[in-house]
PDB file of N, CA and C in Angstrom:
ATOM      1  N   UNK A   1       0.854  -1.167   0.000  1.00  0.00           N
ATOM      2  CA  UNK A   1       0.000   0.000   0.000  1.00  0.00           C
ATOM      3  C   UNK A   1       0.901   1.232   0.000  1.00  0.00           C
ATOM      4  N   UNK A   2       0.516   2.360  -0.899  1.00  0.00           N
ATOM      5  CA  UNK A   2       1.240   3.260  -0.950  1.00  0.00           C
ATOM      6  C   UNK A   2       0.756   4.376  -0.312  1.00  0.00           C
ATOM      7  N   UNK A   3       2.002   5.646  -0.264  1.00  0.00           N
ATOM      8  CA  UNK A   3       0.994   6.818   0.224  1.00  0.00           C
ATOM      9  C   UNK A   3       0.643   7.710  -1.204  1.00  0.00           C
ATOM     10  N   UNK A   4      -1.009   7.610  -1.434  1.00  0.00           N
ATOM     11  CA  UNK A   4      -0.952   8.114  -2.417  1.00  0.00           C
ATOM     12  C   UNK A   4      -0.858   9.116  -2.532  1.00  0.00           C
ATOM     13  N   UNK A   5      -1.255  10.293  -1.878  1.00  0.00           N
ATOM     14  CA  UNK A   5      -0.801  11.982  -1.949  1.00  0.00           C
ATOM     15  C   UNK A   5       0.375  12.012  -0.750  1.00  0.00           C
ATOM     16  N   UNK A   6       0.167  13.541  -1.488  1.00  0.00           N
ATOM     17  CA  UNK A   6       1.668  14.582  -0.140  1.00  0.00           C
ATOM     18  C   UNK A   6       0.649  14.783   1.200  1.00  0.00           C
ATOM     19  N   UNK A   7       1.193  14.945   1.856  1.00  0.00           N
ATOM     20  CA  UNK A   7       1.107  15.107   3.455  1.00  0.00           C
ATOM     21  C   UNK A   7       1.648  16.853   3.794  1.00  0.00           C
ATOM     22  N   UNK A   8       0.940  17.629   4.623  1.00  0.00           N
ATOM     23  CA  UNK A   8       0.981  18.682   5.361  1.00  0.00           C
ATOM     24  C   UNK A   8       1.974  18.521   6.247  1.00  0.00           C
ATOM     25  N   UNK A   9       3.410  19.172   6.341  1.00  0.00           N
ATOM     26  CA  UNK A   9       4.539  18.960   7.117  1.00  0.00           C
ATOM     27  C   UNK A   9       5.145  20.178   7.754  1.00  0.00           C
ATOM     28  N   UNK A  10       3.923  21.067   7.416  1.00  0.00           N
ATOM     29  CA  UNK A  10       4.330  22.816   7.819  1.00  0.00           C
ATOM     30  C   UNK A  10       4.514  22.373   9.568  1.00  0.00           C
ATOM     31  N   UNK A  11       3.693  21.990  10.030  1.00  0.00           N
ATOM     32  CA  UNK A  11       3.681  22.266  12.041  1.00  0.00           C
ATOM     33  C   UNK A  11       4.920  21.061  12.359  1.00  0.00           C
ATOM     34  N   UNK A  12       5.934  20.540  11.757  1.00  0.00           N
ATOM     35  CA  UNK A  12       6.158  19.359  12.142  1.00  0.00           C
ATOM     36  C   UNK A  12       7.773  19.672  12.932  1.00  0.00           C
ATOM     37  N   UNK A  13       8.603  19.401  13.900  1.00  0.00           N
ATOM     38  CA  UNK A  13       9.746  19.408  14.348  1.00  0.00           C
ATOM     39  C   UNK A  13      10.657  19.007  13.339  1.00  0.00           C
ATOM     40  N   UNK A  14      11.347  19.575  13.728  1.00  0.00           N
ATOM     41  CA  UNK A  14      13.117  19.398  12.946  1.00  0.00           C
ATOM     42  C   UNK A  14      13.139  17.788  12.806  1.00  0.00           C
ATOM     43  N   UNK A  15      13.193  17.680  14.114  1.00  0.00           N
ATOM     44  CA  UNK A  15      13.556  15.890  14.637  1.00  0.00           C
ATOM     45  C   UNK A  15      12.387  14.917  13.705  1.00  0.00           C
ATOM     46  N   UNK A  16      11.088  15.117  13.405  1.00  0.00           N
ATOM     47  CA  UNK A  16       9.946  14.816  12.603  1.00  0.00           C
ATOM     48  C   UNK A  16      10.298  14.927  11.231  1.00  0.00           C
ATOM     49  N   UNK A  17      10.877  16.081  10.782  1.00  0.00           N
ATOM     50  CA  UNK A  17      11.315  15.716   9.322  1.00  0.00           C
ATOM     51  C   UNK A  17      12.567  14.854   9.167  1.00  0.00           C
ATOM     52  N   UNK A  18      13.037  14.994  10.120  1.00  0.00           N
ATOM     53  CA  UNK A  18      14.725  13.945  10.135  1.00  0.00           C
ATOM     54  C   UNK A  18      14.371  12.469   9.148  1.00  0.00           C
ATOM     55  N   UNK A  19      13.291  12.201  10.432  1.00  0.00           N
ATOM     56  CA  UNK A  19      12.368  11.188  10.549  1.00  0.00           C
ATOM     57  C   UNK A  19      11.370  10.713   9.209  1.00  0.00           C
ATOM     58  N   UNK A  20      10.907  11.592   8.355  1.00  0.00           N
ATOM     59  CA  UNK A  20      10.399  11.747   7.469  1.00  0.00           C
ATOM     60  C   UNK A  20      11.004  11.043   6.331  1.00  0.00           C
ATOM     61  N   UNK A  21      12.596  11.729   6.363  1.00  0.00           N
ATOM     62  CA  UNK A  21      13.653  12.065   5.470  1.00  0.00           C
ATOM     63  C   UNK A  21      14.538  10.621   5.457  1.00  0.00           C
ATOM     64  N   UNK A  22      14.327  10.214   6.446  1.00  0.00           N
ATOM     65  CA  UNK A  22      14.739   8.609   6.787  1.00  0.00           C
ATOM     66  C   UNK A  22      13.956   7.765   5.726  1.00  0.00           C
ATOM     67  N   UNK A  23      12.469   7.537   6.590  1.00  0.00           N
ATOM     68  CA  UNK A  23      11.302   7.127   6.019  1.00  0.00           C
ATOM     69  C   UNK A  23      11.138   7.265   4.178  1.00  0.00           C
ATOM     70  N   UNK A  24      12.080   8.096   3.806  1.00  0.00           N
ATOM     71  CA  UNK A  24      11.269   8.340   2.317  1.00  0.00           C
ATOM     72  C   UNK A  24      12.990   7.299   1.886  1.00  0.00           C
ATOM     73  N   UNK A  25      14.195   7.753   2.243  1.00  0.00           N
ATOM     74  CA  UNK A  25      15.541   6.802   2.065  1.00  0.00           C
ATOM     75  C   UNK A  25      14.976   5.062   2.446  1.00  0.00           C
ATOM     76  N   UNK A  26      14.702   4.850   3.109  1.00  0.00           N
ATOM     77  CA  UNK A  26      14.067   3.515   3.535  1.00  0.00           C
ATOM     78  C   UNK A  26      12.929   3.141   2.412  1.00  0.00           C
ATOM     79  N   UNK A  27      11.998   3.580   1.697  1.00  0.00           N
ATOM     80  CA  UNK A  27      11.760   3.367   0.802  1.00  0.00           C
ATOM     81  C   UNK A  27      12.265   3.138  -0.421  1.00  0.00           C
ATOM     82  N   UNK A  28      13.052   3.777  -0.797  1.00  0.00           N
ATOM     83  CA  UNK A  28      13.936   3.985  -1.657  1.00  0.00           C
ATOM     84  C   UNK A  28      14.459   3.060  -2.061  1.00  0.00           C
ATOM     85  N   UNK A  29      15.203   2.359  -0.925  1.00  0.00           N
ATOM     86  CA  UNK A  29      15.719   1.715  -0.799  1.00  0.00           C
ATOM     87  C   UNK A  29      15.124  -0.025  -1.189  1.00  0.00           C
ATOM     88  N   UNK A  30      13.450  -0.062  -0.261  1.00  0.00           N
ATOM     89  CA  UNK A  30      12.825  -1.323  -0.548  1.00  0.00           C
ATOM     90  C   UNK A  30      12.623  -1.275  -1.716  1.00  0.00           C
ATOM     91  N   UNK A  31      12.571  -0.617  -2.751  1.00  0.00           N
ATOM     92  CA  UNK A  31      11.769  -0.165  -4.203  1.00  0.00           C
ATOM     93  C   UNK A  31      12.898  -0.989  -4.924  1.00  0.00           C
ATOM     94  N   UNK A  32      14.165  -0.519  -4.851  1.00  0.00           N
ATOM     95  CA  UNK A  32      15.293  -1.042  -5.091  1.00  0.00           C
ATOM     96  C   UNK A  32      15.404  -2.275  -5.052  1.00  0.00           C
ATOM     97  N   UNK A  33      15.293  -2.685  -4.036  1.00  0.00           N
ATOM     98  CA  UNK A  33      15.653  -4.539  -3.594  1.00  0.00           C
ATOM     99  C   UNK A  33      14.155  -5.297  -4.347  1.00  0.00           C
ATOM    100  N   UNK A  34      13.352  -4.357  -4.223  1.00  0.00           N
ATOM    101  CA  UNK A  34      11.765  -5.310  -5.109  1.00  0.00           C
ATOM    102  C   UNK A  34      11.821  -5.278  -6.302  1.00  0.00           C
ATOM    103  N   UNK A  35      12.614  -4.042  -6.734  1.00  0.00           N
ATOM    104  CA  UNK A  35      12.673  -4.377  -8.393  1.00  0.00           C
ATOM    105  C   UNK A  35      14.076  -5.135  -8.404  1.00  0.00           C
ATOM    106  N   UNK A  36      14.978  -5.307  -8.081  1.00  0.00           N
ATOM    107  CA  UNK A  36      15.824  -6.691  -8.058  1.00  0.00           C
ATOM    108  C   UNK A  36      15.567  -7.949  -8.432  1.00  0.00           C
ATOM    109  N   UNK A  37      14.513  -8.105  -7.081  1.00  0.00           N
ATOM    110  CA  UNK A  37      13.901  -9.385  -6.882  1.00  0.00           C
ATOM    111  C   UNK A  37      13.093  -9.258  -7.790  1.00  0.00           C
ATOM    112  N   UNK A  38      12.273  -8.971  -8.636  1.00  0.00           N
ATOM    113  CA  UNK A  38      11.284  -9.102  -9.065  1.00  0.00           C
ATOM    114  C   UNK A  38      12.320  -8.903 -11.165  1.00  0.00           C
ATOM    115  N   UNK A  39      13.251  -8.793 -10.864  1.00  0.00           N
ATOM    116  CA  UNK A  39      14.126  -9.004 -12.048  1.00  0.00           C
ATOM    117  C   UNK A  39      14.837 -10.209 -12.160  1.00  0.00           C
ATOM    118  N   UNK A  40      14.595 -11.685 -11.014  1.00  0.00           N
ATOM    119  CA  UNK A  40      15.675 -12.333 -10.460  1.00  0.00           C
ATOM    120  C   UNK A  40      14.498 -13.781 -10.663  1.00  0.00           C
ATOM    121  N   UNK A  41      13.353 -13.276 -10.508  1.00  0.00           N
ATOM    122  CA  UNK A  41      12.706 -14.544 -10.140  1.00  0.00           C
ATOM    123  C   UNK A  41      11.508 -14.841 -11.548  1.00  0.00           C
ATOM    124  N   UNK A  42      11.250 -15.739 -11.881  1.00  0.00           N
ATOM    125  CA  UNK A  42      10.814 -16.623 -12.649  1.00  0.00           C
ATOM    126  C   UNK A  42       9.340 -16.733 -12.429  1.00  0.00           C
ATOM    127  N   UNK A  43       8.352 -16.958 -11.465  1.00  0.00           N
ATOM    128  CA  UNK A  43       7.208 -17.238 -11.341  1.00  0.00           C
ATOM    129  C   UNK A  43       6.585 -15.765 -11.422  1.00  0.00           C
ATOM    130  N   UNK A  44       5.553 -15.342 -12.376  1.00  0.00           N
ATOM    131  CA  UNK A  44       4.546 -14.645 -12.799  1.00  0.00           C
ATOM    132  C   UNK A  44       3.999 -13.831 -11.709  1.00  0.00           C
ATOM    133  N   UNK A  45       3.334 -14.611 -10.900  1.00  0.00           N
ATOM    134  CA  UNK A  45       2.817 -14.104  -9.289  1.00  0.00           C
ATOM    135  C   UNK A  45       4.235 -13.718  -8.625  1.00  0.00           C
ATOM    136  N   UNK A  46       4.656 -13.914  -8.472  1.00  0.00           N
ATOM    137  CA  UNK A  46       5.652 -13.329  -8.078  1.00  0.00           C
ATOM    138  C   UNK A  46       6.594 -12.377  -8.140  1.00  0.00           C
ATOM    139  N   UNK A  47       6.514 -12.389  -9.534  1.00  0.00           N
ATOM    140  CA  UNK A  47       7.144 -11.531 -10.227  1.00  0.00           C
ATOM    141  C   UNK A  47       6.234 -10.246 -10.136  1.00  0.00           C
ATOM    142  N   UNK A  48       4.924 -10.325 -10.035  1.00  0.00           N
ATOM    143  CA  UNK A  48       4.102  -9.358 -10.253  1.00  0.00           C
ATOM    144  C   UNK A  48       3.716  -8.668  -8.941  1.00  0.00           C
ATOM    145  N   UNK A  49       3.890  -9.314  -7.941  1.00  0.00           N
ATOM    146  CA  UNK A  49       3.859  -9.070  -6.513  1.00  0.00           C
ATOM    147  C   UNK A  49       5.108  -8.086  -6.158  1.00  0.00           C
ATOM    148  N   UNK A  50       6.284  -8.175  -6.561  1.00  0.00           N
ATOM    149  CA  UNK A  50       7.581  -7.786  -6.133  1.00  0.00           C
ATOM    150  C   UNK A  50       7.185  -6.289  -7.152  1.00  0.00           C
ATOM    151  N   UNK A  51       6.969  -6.800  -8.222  1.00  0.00           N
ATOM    152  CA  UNK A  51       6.981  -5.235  -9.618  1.00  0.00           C
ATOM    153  C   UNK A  51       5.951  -4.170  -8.758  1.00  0.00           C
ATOM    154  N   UNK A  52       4.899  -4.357  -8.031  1.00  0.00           N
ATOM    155  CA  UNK A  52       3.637  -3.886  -7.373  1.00  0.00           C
ATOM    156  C   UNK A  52       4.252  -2.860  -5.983  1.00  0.00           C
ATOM    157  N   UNK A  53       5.139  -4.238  -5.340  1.00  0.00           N
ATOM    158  CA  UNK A  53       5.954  -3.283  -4.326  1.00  0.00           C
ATOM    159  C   UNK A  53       6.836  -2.759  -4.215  1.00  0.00           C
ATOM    160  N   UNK A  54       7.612  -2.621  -5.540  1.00  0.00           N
ATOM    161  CA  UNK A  54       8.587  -1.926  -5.940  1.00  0.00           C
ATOM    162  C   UNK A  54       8.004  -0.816  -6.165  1.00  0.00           C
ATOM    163  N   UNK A  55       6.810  -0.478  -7.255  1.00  0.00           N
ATOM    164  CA  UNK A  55       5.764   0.715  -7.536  1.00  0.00           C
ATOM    165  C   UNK A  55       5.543   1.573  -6.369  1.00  0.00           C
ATOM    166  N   UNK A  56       4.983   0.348  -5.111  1.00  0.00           N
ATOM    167  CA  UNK A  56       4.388   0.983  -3.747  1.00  0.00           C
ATOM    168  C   UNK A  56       5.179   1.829  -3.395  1.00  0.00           C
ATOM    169  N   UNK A  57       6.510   1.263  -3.480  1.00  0.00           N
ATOM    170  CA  UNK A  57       7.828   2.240  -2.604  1.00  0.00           C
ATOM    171  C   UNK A  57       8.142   3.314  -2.790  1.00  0.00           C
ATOM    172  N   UNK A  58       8.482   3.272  -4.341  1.00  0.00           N
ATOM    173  CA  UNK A  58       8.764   4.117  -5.023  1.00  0.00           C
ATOM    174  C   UNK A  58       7.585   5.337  -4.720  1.00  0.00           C
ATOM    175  N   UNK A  59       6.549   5.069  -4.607  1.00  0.00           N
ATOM    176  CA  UNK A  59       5.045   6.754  -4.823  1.00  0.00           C
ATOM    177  C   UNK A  59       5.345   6.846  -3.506  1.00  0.00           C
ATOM    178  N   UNK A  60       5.681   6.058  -2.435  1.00  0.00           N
ATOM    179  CA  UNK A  60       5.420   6.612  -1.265  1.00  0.00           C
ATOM    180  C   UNK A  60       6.606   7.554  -0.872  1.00  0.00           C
ATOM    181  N   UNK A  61       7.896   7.026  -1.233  1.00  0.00           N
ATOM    182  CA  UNK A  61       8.957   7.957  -1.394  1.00  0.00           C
ATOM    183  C   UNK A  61       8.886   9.420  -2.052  1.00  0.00           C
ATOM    184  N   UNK A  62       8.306   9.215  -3.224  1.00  0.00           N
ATOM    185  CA  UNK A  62       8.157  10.661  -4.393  1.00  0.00           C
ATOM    186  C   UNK A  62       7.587  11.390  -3.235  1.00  0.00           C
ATOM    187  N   UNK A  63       6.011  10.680  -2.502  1.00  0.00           N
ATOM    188  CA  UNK A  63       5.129  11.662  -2.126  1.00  0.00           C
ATOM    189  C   UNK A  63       5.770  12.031  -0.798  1.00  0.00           C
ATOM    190  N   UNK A  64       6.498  11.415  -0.114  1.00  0.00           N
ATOM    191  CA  UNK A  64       6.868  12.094   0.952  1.00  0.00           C
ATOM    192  C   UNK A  64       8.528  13.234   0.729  1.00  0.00           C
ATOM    193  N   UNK A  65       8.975  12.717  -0.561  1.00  0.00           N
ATOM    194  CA  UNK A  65       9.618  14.064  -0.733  1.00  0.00           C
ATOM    195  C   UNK A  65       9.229  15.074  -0.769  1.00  0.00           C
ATOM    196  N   UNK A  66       8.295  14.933  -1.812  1.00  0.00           N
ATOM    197  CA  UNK A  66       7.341  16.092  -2.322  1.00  0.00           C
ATOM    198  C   UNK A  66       6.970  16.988  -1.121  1.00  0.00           C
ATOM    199  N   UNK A  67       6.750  16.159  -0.030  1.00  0.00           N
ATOM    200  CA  UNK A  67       5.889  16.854   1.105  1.00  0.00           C
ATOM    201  C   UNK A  67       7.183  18.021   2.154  1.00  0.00           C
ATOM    202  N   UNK A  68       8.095  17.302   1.613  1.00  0.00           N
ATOM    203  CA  UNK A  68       9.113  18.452   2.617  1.00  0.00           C
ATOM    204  C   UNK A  68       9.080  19.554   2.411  1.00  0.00           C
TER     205      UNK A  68
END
């Protein structure tokens, strides 16, 4: 599941966007390893499962850049 829009980050602490800024690298990151895997493996469902959460990662990352 992704985040599909940007998020309101005007009232938020320094330490909260740190946090944010983590959160969107940590995505990044899973998006990465799912499109790997999903370049690596052979079964259809599977393949289509990994391509899906590679997608997920990836919008939730964009949208929480977006939001800084």
């Amino acid at each position: 599941m992704a985040l599909k829009n940007t998020i309101n980050l005007q009232s938020v602490t320094q330490q909260e966007l740190n946090s944010v800024k983590e959160i969107a690298g940590a995505h990044i990151a899973m998006s990465a390893k799912f499109n790997l895997y999903a370049n690596q493996i052979t079964d259809p469902q599977f393949k289509q499962m990994f391509e899906q959460s590679s997608t997920d990662c990836q919008t939730t990352a964009t949208n929480l850049i977006n939001s800084l």
